[in-house]
C-alpha atoms as a PDB file:
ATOM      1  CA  UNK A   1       5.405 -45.288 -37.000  1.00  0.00           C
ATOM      2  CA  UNK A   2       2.103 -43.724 -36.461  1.00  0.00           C
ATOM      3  CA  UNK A   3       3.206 -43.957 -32.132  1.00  0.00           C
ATOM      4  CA  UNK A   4       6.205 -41.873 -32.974  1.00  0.00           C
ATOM      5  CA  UNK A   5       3.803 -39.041 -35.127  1.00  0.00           C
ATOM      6  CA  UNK A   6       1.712 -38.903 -31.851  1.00  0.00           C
ATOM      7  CA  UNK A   7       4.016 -38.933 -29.224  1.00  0.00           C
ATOM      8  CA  UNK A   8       5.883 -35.893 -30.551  1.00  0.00           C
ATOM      9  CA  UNK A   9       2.993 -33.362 -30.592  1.00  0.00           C
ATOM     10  CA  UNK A  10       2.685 -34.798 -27.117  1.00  0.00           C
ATOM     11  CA  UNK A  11       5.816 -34.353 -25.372  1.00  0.00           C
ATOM     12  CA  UNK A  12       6.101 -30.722 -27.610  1.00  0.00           C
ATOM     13  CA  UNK A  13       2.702 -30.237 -25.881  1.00  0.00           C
ATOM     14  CA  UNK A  14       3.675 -30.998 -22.294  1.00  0.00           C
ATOM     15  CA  UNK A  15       7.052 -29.295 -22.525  1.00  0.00           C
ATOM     16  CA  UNK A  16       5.262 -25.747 -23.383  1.00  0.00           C
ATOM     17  CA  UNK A  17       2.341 -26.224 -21.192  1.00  0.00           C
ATOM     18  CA  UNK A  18       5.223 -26.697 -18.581  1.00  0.00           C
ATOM     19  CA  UNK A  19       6.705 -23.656 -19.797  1.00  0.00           C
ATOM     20  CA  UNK A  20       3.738 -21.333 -18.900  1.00  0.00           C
ATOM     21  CA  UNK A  21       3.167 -23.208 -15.603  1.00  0.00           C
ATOM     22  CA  UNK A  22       6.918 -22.176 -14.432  1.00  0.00           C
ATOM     23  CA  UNK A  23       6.565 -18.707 -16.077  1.00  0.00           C
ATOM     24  CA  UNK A  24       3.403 -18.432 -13.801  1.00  0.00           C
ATOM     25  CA  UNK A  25       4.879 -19.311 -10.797  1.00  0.00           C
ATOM     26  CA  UNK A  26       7.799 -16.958 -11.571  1.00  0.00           C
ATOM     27  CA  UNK A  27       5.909 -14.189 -11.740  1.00  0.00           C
ATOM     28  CA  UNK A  28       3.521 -15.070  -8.888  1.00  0.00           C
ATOM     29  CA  UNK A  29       6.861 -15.237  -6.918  1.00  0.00           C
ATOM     30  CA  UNK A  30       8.144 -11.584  -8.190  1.00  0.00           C
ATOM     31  CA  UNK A  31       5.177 -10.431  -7.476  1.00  0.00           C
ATOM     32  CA  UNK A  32       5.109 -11.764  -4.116  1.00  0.00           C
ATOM     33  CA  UNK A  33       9.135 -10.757  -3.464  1.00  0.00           C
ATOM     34  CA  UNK A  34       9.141  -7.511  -5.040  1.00  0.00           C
ATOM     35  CA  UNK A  35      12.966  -6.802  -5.237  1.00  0.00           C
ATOM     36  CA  UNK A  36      12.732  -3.483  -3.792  1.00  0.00           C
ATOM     37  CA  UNK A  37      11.498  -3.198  -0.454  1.00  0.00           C
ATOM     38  CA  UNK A  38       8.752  -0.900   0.730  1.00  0.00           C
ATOM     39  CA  UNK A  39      11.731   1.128   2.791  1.00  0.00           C
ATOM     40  CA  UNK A  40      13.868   1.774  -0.247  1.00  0.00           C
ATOM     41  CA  UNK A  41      11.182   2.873  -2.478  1.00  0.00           C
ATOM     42  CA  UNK A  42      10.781   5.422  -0.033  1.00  0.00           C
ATOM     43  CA  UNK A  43      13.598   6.550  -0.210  1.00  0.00           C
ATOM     44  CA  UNK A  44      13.915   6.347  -3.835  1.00  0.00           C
ATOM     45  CA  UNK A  45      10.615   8.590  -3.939  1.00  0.00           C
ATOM     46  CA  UNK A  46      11.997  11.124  -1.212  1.00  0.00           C
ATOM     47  CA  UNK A  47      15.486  11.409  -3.180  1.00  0.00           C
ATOM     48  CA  UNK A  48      13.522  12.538  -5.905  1.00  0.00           C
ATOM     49  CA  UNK A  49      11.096  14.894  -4.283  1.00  0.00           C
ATOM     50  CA  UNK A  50      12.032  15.916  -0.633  1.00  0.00           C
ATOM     51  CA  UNK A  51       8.324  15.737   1.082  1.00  0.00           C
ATOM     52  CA  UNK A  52       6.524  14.136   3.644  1.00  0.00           C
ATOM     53  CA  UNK A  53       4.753  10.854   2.674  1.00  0.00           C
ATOM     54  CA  UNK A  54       1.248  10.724   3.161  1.00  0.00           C
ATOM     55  CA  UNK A  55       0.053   7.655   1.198  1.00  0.00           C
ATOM     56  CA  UNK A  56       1.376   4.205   0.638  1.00  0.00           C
ATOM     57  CA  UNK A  57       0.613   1.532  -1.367  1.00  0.00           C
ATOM     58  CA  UNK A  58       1.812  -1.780  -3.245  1.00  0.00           C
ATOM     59  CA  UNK A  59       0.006  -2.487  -6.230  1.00  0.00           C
ATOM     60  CA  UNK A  60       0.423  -5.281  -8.127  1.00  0.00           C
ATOM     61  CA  UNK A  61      -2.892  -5.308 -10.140  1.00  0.00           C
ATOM     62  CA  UNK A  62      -1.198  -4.245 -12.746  1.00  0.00           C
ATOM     63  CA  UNK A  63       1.619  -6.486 -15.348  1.00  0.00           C
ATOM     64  CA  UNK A  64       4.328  -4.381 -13.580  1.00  0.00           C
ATOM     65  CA  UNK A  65       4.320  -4.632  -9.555  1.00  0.00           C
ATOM     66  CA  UNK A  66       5.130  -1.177  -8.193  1.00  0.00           C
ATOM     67  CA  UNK A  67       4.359   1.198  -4.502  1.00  0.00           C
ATOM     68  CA  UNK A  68       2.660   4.304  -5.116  1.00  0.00           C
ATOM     69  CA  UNK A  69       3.839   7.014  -3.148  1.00  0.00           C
ATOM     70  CA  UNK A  70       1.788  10.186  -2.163  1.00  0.00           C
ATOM     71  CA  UNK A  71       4.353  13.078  -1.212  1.00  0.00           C
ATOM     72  CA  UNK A  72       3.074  16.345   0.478  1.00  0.00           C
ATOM     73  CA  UNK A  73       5.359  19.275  -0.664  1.00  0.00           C
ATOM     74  CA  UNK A  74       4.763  22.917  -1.117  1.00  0.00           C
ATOM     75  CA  UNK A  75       0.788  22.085  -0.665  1.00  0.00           C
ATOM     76  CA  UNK A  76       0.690  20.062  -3.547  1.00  0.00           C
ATOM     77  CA  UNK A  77       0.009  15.988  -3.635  1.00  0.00           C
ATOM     78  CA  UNK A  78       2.627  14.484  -5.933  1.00  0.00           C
ATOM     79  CA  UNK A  79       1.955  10.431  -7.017  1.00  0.00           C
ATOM     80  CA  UNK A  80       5.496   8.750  -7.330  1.00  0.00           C
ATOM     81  CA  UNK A  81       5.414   5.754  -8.854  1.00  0.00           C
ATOM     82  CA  UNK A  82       8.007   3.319  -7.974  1.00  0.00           C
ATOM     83  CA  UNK A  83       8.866  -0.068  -9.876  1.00  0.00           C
ATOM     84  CA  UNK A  84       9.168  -3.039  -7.046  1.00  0.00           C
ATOM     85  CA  UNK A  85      11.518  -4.754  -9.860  1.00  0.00           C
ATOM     86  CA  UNK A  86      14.280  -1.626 -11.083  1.00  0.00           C
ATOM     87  CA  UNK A  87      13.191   0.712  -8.511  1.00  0.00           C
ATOM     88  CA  UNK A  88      12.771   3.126 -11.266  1.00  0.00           C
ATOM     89  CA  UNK A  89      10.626   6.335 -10.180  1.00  0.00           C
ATOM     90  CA  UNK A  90       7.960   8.459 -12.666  1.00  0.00           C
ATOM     91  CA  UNK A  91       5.834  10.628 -11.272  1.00  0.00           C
ATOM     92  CA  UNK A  92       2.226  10.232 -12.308  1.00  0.00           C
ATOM     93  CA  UNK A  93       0.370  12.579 -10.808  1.00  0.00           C
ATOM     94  CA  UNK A  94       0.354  16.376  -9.258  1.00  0.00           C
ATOM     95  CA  UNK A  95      -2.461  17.793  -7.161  1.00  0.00           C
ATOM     96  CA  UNK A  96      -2.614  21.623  -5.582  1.00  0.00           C
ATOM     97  CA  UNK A  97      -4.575  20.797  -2.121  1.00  0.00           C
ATOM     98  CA  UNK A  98      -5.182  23.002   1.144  1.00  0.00           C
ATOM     99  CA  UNK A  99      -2.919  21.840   3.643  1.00  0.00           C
ATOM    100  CA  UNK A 100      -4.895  20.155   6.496  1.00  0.00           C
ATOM    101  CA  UNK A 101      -3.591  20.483  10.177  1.00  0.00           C
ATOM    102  CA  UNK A 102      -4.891  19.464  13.762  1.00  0.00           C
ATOM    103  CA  UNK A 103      -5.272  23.631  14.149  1.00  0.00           C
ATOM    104  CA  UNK A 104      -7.972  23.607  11.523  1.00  0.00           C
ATOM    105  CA  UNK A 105     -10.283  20.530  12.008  1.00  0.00           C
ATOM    106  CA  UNK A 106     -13.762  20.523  13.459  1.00  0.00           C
ATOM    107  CA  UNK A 107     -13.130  21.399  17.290  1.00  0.00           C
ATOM    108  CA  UNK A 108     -15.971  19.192  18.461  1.00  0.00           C
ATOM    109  CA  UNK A 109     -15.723  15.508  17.620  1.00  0.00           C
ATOM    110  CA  UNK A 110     -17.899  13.464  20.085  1.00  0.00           C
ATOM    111  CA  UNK A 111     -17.141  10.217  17.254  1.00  0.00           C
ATOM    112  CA  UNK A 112     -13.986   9.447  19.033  1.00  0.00           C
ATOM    113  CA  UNK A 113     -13.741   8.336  22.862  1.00  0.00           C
ATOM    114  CA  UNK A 114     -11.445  10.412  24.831  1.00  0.00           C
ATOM    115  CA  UNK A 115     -11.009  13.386  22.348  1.00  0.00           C
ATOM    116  CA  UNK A 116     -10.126  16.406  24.009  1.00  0.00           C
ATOM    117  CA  UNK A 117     -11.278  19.610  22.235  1.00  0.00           C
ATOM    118  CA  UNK A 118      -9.619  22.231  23.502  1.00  0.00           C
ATOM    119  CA  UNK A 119      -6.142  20.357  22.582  1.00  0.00           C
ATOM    120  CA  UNK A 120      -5.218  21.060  19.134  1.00  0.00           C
ATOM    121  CA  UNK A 121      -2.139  19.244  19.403  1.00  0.00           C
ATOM    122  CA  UNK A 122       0.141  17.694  16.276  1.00  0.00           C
ATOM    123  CA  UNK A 123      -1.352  14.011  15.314  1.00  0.00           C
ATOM    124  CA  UNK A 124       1.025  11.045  15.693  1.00  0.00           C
ATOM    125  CA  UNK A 125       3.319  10.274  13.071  1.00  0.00           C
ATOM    126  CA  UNK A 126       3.189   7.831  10.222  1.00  0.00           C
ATOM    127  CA  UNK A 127       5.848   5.359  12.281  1.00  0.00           C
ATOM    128  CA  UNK A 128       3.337   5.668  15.492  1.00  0.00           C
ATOM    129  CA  UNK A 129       0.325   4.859  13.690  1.00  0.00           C
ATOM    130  CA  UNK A 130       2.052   1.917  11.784  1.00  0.00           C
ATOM    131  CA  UNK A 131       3.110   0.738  14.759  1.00  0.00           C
ATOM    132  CA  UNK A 132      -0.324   0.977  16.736  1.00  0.00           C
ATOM    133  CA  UNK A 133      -1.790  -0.919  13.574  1.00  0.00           C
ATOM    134  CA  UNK A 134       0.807  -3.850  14.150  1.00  0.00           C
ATOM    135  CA  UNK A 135       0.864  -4.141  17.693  1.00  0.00           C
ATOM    136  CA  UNK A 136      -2.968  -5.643  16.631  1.00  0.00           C
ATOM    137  CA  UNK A 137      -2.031  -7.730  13.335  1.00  0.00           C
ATOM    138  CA  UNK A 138       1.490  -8.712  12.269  1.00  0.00           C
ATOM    139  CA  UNK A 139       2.465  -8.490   8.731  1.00  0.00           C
ATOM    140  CA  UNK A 140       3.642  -5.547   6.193  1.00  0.00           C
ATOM    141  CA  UNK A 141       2.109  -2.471   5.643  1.00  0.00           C
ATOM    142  CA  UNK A 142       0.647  -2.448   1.986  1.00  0.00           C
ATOM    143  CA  UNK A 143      -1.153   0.872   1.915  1.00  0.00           C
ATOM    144  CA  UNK A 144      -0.938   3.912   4.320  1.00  0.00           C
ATOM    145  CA  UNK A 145      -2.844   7.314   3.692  1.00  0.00           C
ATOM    146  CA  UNK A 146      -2.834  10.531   5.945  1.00  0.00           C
ATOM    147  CA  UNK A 147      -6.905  11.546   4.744  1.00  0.00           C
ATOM    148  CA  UNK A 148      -9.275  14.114   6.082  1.00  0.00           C
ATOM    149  CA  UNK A 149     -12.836  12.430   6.570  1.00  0.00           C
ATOM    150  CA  UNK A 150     -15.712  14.475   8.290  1.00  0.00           C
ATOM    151  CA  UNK A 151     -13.142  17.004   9.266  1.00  0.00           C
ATOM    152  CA  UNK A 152     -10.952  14.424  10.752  1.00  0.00           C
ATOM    153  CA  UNK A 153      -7.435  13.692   9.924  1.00  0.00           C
ATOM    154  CA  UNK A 154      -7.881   9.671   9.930  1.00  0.00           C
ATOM    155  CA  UNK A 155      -4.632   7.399   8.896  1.00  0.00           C
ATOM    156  CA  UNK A 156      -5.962   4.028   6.763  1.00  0.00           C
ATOM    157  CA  UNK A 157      -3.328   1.736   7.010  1.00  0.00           C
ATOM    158  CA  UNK A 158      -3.465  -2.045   5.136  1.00  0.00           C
ATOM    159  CA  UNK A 159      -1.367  -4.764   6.457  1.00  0.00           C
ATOM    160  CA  UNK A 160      -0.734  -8.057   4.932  1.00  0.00           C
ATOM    161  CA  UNK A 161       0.256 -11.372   6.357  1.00  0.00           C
ATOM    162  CA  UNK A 162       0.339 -13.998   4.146  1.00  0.00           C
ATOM    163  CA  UNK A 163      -3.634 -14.452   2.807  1.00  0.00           C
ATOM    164  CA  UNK A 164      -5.025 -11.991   5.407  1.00  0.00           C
ATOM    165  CA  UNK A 165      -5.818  -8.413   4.888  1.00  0.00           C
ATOM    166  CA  UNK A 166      -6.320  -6.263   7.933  1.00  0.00           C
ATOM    167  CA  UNK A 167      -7.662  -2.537   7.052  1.00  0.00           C
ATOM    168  CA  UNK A 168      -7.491  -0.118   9.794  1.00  0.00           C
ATOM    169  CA  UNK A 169      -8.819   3.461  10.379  1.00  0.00           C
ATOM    170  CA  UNK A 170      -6.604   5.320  13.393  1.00  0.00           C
ATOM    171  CA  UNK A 171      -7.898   8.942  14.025  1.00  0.00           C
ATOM    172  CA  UNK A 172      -4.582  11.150  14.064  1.00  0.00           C
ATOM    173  CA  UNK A 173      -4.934  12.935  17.022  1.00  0.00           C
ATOM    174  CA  UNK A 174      -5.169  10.373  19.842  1.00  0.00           C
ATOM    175  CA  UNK A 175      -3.953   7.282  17.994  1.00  0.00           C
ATOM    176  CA  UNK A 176      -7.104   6.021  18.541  1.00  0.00           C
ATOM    177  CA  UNK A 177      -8.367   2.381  16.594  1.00  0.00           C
ATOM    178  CA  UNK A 178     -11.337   3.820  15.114  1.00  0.00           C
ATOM    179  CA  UNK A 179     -12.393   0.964  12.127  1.00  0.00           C
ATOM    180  CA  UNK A 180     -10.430  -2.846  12.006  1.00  0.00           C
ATOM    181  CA  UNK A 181     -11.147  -5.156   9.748  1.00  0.00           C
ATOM    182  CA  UNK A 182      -9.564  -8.424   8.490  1.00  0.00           C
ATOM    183  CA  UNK A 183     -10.442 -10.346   5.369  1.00  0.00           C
ATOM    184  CA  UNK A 184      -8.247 -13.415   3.821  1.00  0.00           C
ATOM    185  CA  UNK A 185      -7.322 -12.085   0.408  1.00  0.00           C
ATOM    186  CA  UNK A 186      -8.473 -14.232  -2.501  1.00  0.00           C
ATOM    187  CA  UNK A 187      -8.660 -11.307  -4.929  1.00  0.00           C
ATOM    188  CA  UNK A 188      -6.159 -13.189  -6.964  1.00  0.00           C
ATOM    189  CA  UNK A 189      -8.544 -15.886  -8.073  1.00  0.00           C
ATOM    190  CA  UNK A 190     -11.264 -13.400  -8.833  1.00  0.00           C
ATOM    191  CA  UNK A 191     -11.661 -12.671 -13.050  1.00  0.00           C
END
């Protein structure tokens, strides 16, 4: 009698600590399969403010995965949030900032080999610098920012492949591989 009083509490035991293993793994796979894809929550985050995207990110430090967005529109910085689950978008954040161009950047930058500076030509595109970025590591593009750094327009573009993180600085004008850096991503396991 007393075997059947123990081996209750024991299977009831195993069953729920089974229960929080599988709910683990489900969200570790959500989280790792976000249902919208970094394409249509750019979309979703142009329909509802018609801008050009300067920053790009997954984030899925916090409960719900989402991309945050940085649209440039009427020299303001506007932070869409967009849920990788619903694709649901809320904006979070609105910034005035002075709009930075090629025309107005220091004209002498000896930092970068090959930099011409009499040319004050438009820097690449978002698409060109993504793929310079990948033409070096494979994987998908986590995080992508258009930033001005010692009068500089640099792209930083994060790319993910499975463990590894690659973090790259290209400077705007020439397309130019200016930082790389790859790190296998254990953040996960960090408390």
């Amino acid at each position: 009698m007393n075997k059947k009083f123990l081996a209750i509490p024991a299977l009831l035991v195993a069953i729920g600590g089974g229960a929080v293993f599988a709910q683990s793994d489900l969200f570790a796979q959500a989280e790792n399969n976000p249902s919208i894809s970094a394409g249509e929550a750019k979309k979703i985050a142009l329909k509802q403010l018609n801008g050009e995207i300067i920053g790009f990110e997954y984030d899925r430090d916090d409960r719900t995965p989402h991309y945050e967005i940085d649209i440039l529109k009427d020299n303001e910085k506007i932070e869409v949030e967009v849920n990788a689950g619903t694709g649901k978008a809320v904006v979070t954040e609105r910034e005035n900032i002075r709009t930075v161009t090629a025309e107005n950047t220091e004209k002498t930058d000896d930092t970068v080999k090959g930099t011409d500076s009499s040319n004050t030509s438009a820097v690449i595109t978002e698409k060109q610098a993504i793929e310079i970025a990948q033409a070096k590591a494979k994987g998908t593009v986590t995080d992508l920012e258009l930033d001005e750094d010692d009068n500089r327009l640099i792209y930083e573009i994060e790319i993910r492949n499975g463990k590894m993180e690659y973090d790259f600085e290209i400077y705007a004008k020439t397309g130019d591989i200016i930082k790389y850096e790859e790190d296998l991503d254990d953040d996960r396991f960090d408390n």
